[in-house]
Protein backbone atom coordinates (compact mmCIF):
# COMPACT_ATOMS: atom_id res chain seq x y z
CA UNK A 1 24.06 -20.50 13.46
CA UNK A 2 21.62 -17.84 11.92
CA UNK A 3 22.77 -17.54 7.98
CA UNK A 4 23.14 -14.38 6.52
CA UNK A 5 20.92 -12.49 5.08
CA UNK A 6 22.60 -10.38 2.62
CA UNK A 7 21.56 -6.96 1.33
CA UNK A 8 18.10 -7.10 2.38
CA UNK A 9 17.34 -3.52 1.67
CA UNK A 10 18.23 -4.19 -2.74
CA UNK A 11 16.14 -7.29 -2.19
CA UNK A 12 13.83 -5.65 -0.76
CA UNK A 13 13.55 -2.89 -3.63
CA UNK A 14 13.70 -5.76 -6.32
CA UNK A 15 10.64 -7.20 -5.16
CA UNK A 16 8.50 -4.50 -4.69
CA UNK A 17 9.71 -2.93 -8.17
CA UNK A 18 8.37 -6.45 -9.15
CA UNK A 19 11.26 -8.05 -10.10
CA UNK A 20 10.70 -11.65 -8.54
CA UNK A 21 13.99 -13.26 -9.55
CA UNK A 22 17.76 -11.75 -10.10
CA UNK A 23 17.46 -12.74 -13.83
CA UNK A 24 14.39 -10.35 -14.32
CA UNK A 25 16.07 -7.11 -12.98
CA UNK A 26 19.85 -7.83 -14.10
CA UNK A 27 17.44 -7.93 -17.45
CA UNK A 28 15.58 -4.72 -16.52
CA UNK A 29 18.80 -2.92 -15.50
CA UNK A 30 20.60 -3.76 -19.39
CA UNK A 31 16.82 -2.30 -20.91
CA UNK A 32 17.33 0.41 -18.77
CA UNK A 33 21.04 1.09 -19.40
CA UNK A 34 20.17 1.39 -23.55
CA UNK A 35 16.94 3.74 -22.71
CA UNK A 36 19.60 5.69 -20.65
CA UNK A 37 22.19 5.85 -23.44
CA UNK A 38 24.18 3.79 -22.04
CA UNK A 39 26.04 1.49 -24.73
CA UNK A 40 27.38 -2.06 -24.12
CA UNK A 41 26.43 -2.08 -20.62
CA UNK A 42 25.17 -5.82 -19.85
CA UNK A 43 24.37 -6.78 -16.20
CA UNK A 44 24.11 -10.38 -15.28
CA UNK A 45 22.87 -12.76 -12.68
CA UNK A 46 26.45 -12.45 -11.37
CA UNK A 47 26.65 -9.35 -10.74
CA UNK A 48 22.89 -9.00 -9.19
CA UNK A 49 23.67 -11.98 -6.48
CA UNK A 50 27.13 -10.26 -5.79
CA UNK A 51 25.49 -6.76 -4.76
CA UNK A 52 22.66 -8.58 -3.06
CA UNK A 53 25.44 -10.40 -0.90
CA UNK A 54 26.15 -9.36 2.69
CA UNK A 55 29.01 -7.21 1.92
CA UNK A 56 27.72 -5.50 -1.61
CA UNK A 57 30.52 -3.99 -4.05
CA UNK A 58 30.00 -0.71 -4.71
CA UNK A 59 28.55 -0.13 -7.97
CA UNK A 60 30.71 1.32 -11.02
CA UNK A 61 29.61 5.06 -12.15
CA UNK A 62 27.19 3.36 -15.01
CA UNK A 63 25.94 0.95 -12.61
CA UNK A 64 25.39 3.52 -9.94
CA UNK A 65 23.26 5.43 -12.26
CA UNK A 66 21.36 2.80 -14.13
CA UNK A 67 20.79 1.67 -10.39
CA UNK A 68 19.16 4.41 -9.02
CA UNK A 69 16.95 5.28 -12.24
CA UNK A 70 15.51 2.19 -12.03
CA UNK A 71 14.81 1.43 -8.24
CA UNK A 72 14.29 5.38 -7.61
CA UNK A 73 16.80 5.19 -4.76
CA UNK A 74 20.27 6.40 -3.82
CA UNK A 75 22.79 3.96 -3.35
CA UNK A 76 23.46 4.10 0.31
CA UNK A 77 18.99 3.44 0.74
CA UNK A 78 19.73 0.71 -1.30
CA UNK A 79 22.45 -1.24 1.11
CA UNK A 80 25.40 -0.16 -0.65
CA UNK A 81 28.69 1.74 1.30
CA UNK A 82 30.40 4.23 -0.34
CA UNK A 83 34.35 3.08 -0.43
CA UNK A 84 35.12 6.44 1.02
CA UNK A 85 33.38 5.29 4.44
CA UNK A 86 36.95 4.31 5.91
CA UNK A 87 37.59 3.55 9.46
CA UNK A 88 38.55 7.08 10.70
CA UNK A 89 35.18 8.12 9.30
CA UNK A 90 33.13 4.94 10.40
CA UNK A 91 32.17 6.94 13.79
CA UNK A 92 30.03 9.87 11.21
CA UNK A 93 28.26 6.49 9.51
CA UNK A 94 25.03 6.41 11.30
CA UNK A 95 24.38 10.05 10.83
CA UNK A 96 25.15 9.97 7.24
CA UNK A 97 22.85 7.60 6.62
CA UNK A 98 20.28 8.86 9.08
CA UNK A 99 20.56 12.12 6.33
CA UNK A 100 20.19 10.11 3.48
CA UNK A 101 16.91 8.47 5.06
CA UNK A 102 15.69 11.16 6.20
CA UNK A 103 15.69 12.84 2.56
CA UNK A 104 14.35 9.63 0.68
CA UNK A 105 11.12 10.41 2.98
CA UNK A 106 11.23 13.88 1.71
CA UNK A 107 12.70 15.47 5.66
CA UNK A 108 15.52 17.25 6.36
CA UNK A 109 17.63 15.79 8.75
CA UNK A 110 17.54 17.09 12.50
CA UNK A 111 20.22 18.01 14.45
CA UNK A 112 21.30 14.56 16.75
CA UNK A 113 22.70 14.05 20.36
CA UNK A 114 26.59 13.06 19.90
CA UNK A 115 26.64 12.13 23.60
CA UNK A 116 24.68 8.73 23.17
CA UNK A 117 25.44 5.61 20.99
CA UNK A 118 21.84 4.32 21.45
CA UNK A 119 18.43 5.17 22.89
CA UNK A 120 16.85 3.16 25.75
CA UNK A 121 14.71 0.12 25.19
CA UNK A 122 11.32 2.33 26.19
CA UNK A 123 11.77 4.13 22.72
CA UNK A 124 10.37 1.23 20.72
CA UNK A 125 6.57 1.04 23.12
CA UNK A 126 6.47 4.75 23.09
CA UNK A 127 6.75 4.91 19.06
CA UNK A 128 4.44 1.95 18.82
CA UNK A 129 1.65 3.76 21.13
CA UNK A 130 1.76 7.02 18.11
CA UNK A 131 1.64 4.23 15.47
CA UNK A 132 -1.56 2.86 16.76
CA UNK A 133 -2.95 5.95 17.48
CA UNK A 134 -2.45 6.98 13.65
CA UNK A 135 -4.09 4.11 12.70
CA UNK A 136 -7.38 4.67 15.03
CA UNK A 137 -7.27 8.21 14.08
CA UNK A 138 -7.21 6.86 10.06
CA UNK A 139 -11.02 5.68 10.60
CA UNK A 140 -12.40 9.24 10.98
CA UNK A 141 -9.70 11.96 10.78
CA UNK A 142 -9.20 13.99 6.73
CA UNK A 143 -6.72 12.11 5.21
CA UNK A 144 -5.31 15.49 4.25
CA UNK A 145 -4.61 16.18 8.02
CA UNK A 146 -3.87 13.06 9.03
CA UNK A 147 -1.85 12.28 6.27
CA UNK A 148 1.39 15.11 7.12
CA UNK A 149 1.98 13.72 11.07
CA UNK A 150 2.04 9.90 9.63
CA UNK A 151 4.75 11.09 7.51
CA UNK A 152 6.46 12.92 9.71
CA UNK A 153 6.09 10.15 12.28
CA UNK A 154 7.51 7.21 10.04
CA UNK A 155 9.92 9.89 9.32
CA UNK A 156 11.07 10.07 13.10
CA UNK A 157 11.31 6.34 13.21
CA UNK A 158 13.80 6.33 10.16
CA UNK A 159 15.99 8.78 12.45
CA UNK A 160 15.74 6.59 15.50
CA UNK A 161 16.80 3.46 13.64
CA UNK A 162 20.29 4.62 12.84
CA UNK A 163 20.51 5.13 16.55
CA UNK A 164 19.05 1.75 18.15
CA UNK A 165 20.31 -2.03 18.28
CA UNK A 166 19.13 -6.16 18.84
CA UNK A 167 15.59 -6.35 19.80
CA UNK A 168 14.38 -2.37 20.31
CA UNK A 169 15.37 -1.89 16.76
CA UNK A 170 13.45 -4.71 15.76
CA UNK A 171 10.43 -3.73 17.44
CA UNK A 172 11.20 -0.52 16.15
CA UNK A 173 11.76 -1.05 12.63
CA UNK A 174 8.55 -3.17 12.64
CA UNK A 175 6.17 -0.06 13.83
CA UNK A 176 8.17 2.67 10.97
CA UNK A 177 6.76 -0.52 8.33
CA UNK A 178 3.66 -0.39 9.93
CA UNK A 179 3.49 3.68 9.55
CA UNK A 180 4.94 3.44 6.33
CA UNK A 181 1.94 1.23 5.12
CA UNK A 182 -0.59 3.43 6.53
CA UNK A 183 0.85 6.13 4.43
CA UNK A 184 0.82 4.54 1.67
CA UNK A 185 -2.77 3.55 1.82
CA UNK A 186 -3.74 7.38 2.64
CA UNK A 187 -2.17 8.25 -0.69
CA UNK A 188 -3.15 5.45 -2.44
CA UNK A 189 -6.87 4.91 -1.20
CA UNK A 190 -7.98 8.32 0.19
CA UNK A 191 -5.52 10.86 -1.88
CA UNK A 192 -5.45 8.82 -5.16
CA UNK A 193 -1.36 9.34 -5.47
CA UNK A 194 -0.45 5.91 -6.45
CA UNK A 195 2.94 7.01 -7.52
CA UNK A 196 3.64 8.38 -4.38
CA UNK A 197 2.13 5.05 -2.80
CA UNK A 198 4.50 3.10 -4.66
CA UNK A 199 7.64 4.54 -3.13
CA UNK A 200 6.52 4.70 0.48
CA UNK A 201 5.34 0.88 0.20
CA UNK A 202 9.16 0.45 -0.89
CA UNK A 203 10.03 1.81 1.98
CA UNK A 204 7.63 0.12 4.39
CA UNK A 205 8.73 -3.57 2.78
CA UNK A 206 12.51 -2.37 3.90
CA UNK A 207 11.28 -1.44 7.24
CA UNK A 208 9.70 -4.94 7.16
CA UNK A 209 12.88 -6.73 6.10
CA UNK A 210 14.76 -5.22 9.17
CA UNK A 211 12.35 -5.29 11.33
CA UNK A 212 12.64 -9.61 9.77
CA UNK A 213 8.85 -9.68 9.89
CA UNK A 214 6.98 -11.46 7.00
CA UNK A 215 3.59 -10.92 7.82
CA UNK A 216 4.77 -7.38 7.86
CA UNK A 217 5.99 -7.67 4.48
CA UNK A 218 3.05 -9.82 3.43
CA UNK A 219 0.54 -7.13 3.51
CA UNK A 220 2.71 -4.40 2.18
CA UNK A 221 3.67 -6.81 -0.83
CA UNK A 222 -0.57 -7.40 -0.92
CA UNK A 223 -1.16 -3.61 -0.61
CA UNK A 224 1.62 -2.88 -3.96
CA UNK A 225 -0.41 -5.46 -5.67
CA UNK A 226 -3.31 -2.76 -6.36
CA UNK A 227 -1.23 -0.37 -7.94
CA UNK A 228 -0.55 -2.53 -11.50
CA UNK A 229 -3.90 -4.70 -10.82
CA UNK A 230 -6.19 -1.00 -10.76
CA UNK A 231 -4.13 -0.46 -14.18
CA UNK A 232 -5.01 -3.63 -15.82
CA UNK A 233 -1.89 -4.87 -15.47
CA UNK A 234 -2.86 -8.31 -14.51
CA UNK A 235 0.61 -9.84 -14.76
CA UNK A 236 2.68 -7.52 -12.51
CA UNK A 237 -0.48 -7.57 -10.11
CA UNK A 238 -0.94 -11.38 -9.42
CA UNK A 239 3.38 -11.41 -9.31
CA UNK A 240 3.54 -9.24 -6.15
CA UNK A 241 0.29 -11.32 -4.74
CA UNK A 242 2.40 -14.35 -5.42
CA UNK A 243 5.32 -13.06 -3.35
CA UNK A 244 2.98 -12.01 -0.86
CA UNK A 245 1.55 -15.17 -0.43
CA UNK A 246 5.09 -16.68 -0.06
CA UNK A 247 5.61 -14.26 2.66
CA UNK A 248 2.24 -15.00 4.33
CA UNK A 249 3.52 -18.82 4.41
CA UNK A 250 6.50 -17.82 6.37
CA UNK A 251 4.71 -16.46 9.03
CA UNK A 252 1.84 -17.83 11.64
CA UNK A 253 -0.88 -16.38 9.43
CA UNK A 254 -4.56 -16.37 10.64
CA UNK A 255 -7.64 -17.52 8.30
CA UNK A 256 -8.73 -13.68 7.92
CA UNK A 257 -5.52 -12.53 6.47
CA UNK A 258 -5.34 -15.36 4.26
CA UNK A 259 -9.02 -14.32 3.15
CA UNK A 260 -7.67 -11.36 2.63
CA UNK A 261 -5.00 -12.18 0.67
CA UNK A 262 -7.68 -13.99 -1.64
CA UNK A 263 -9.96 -10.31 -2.03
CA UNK A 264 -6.88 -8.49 -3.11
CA UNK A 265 -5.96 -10.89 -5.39
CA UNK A 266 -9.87 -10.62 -6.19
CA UNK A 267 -10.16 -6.94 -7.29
CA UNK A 268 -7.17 -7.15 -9.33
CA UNK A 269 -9.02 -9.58 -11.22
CA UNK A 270 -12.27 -7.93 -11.39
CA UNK A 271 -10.30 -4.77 -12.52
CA UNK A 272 -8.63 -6.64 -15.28
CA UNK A 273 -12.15 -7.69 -16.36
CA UNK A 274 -11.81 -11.77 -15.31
CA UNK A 275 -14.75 -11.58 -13.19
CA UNK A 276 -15.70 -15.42 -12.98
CA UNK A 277 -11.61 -16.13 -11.80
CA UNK A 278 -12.45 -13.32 -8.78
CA UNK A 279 -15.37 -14.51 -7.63
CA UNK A 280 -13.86 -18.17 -7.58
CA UNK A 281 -11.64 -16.26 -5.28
CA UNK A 282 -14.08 -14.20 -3.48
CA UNK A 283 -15.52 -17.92 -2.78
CA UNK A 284 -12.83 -19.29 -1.52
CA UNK A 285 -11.98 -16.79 0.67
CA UNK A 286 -15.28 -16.75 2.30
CA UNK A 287 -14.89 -20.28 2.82
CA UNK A 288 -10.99 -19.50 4.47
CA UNK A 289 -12.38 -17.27 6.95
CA UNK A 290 -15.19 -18.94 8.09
CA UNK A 291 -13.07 -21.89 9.16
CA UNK A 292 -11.46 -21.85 12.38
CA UNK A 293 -7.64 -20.60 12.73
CA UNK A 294 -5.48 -21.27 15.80
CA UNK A 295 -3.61 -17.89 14.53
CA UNK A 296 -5.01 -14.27 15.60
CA UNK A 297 -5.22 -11.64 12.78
CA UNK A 298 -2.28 -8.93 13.89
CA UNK A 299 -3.78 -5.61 15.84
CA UNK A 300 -3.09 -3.99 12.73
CA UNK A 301 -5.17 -5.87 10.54
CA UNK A 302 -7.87 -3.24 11.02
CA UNK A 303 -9.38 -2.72 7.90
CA UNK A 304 -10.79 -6.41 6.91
CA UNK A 305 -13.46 -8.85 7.76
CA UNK A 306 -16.74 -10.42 6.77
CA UNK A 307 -18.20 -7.51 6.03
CA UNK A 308 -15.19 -6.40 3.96
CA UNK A 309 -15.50 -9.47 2.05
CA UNK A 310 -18.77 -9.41 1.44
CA UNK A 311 -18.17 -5.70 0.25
CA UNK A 312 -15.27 -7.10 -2.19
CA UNK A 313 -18.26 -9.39 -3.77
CA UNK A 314 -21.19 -7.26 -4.40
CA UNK A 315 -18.64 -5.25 -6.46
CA UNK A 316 -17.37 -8.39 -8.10
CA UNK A 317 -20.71 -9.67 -8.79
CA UNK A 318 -21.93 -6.26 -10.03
CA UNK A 319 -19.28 -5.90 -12.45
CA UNK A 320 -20.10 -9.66 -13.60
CA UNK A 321 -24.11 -8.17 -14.26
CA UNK A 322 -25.07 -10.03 -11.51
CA UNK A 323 -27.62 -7.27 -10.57
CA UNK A 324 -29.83 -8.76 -8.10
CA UNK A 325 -27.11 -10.88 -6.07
CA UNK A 326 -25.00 -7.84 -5.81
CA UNK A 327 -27.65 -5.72 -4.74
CA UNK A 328 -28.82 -8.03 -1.91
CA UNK A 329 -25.06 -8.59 -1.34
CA UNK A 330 -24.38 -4.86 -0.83
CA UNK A 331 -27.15 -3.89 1.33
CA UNK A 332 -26.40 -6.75 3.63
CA UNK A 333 -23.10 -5.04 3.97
CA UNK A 334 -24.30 -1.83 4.53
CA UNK A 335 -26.13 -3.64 7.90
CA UNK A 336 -22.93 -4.90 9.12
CA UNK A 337 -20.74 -2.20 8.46
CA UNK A 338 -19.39 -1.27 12.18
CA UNK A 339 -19.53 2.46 13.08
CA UNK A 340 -15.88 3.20 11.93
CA UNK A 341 -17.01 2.24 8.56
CA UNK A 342 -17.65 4.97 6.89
CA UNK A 343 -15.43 4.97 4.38
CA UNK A 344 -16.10 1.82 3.46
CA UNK A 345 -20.14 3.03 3.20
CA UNK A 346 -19.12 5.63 0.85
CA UNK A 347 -17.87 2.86 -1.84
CA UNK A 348 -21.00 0.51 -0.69
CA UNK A 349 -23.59 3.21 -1.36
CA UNK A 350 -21.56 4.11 -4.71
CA UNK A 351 -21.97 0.72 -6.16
CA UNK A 352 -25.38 0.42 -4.97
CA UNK A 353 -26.14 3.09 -7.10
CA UNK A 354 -24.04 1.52 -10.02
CA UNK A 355 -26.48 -1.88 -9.55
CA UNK A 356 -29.71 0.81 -9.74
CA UNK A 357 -28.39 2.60 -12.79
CA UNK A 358 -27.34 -0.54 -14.63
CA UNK A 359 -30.82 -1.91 -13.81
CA UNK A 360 -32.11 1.40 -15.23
CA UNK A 361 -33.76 2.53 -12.18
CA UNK A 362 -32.02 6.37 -12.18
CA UNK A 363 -34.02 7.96 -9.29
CA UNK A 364 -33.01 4.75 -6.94
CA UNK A 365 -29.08 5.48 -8.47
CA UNK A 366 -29.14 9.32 -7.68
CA UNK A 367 -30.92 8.65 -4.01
CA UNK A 368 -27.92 5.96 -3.20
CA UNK A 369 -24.93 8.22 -5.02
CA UNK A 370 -26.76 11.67 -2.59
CA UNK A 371 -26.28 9.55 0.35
CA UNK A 372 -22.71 8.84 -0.13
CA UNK A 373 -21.95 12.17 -0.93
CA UNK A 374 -23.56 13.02 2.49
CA UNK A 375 -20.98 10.61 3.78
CA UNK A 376 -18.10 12.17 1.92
CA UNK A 377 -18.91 15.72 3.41
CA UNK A 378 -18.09 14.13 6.74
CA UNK A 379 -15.73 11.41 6.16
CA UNK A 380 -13.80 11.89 2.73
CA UNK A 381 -12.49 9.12 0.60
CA UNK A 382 -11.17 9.41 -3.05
CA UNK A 383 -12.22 5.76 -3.40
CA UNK A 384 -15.46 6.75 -2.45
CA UNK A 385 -15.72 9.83 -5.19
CA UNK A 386 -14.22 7.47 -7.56
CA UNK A 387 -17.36 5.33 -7.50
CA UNK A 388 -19.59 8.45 -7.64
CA UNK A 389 -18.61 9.88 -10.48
CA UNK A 390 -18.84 6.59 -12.63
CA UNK A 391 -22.37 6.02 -11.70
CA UNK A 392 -22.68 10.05 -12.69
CA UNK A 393 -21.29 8.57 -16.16
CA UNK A 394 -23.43 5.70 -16.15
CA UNK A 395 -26.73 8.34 -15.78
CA UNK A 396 -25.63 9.82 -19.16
CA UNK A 397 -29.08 8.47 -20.51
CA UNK A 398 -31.17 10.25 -17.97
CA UNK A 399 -28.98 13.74 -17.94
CA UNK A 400 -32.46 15.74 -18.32
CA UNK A 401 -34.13 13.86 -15.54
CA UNK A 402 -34.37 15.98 -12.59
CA UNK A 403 -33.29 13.51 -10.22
CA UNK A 404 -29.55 13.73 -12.54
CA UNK A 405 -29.41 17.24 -12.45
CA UNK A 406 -30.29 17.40 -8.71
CA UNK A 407 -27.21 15.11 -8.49
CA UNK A 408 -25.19 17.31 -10.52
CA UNK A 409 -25.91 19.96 -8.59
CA UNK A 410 -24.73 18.12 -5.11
CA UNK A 411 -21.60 16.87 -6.88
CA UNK A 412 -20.51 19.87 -8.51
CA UNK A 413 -21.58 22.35 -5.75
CA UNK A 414 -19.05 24.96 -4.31
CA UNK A 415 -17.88 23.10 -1.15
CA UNK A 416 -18.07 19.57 -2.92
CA UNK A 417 -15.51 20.82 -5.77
CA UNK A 418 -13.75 22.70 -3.19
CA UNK A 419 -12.65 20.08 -1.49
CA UNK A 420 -12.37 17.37 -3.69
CA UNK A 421 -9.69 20.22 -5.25
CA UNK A 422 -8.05 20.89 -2.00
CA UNK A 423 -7.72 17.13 -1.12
């Protein structure tokens, strides 16, 4: 016999909030409770394993609210029934909660067909096929046009869920987490929204939970790991890698994700300034995915590989002042960048130009930050920008050289600061 699983959707919110253990957010949700103005409100261990049971109380009016503030969820998104949900109203259950879904992605809900209780099997492979072509179309379509029918498509699959059963729900539920996470890494990568990243990533890992797919919920754990780790919030950062890595174990995990795993983990280090702990990780992951794996990487594991890696260490190395490794490092990359790399070109050719202005060579910094602009007129990427403009800070020194003010006038020309507004 299968044991239960409990309410996966409030575990599911824990972890991604960051809180690894029931002790940490029964803790949170008392701190929260006082900020609230909420006096002698103390939630234990107790009552956190009780809720996170298979058939979850519902909450008491302090709890409900303290609940929600904290997770940024309503109660019924995070696995609770309301006690008014009795059996003469059990038949109006899945629309209800298709409603409430549908509004935590920001949709109203669409009329439904009361003649069916499910849809057929084929709805699963023909939601799949849009999910893959969203994340083809990711590689060279604006994220701001791109980014709208994603939504709208992960909303669809929230809709269908309430609506489908046993295997096509599974299958299902696994391509809304998979449309969920590209989402999320439009508005966290390309439209620098990380707020708005952090609550669709939520909802990706609960897709991933029903969908009972840990390599699923692996990456999405990985991807919430850049959030704090950007911020210099080492500790929250190498928590969620830890749970990811947990989830990776689960699962039959190839030698590329793993490698992955180890450049994520990487950044967040470099970011939090211990450069010598990521590249003992960039090393070792170079060393995990050159071995051999009897696991495939999953078809959505599109955006990683040697090059990737090797793009993860130049900017490791040049934040360690490793000048002329990372520029040998970064132009070997920008060899073996595939054709549908041109994102990834934009932040290459931006910390080219970091090494050349940190070497004090500004003319060789301006020509490399010109050329990704040129890349970012065809193919924008906030990420991208973002490395721009600190090499424009790191020019300070040469402001009156012409080569600067040439740059200046390419990044702050009318249709570059138009659409860096607009997007």
């Amino acid at each position: 016999m299968s044991r239960p699983t409990g309410n996966t959707k409030l575990k599911s919110a824990r972890v991604a909030m960051g809180y690894h253990s029931q002790q940490s957010l029964a803790d949170a949700l008392t701190a929260a409770a006082e900020a609230l103005g909420i006096r002698g409100l103390s939630i234990g261990v107790r009552q956190i394993r009780r809720w996170e049971s298979a058939n979850p109380p519902w909450p008491q009016a302090e709890c409900r609210k303290v609940l929600t503030h904290l997770l940024g969820q309503d109660l019924e998104g995070l696995g609770f029934t309301p006690p008014w949900d009795t059996t003469e109203a059990s038949t109006d259950r899945g629309r209800r909660s298709l409603t409430t879904t549908l509004a935590a992605v920001g949709l109203a809900a669409v009329p439904t067909r009361t003649d069916v209780t499910a849809y057929p099997e084929s709805i699963a492979a023909d939601f799949e096929a849009v999910t893959r072509s969203h994340r083809r179309l990711y590689w060279s379509v604006a994220p701001a046009a791109l980014h709208p029918s994603a939504f709208a498509h992960a909303g669809l699959g929230c809709a269908l869920l309430s609506e489908t059963s046993g295997r096509t729900r599974k299958r299902l539920a696994a391509a809304v987490a998979e449309s969920l996470m590209l989402v999320g890494r439009i508005e966290f990568f390309d439209l620098r929204e990380p707020d708005r990243a952090s609550d669709t990533w939520l909802r990706a890992l609960q897709a991933a939970a029903e969908a009972d797919d840990p390599l699923l919920g692996a990456a999405i754990l990985a991807h919430t790991a850049f959030i704090p780790g950007w911020e210099g919030r080492r500790e929250e950062a190498l928590e969620r890698m830890v749970a990811a890595r947990t989830y990776a174990r689960r699962s039959k995990t190839s030698a590329e994700f793993m490698a992955w795993l180890d450049a994520v983990e990487a950044e967040c280090e470099t970011r939090c300034g211990n450069v010598r702990i990521a590249l003992n990780l960039i090393r070792h992951g170079e060393d995990t995915i050159a071995s051999e794996s009897p696991h495939p990487s999953p078809e959505w594991m599109d955006w990683f590989g040697p090059a990737r890696l090797a793009a993860f260490k130049g900017n490791t190395q040049l934040m360690a002042g490793h000048l002329p490794q990372a520029r040998a490092t970064l132009l070997a990359v920008l060899d073996e960048l595939l054709p549908e790399g041109e994102k990834q070109a934009t932040v290459v050719l931006g910390d080219l130009a970091a090494v050349e202005a940190a070497a004090g060579n500004p003319e060789e910094a301006c020509a490399y930050a010109t050329r990704a602009l040129d890349q970012l007129a065809v193919t924008w990427y906030a990420t991208g920008m973002d490395r721009v403009r600190e090499v424009r800070k790191a020019l300070a020194s040469w402001k009156h050289e012409r080569c600067v003010r040439d740059l200046d006038d390419r990044l702050y020309g009318w249709s570059t600061t138009v659409s860096a507004l607009a997007r």
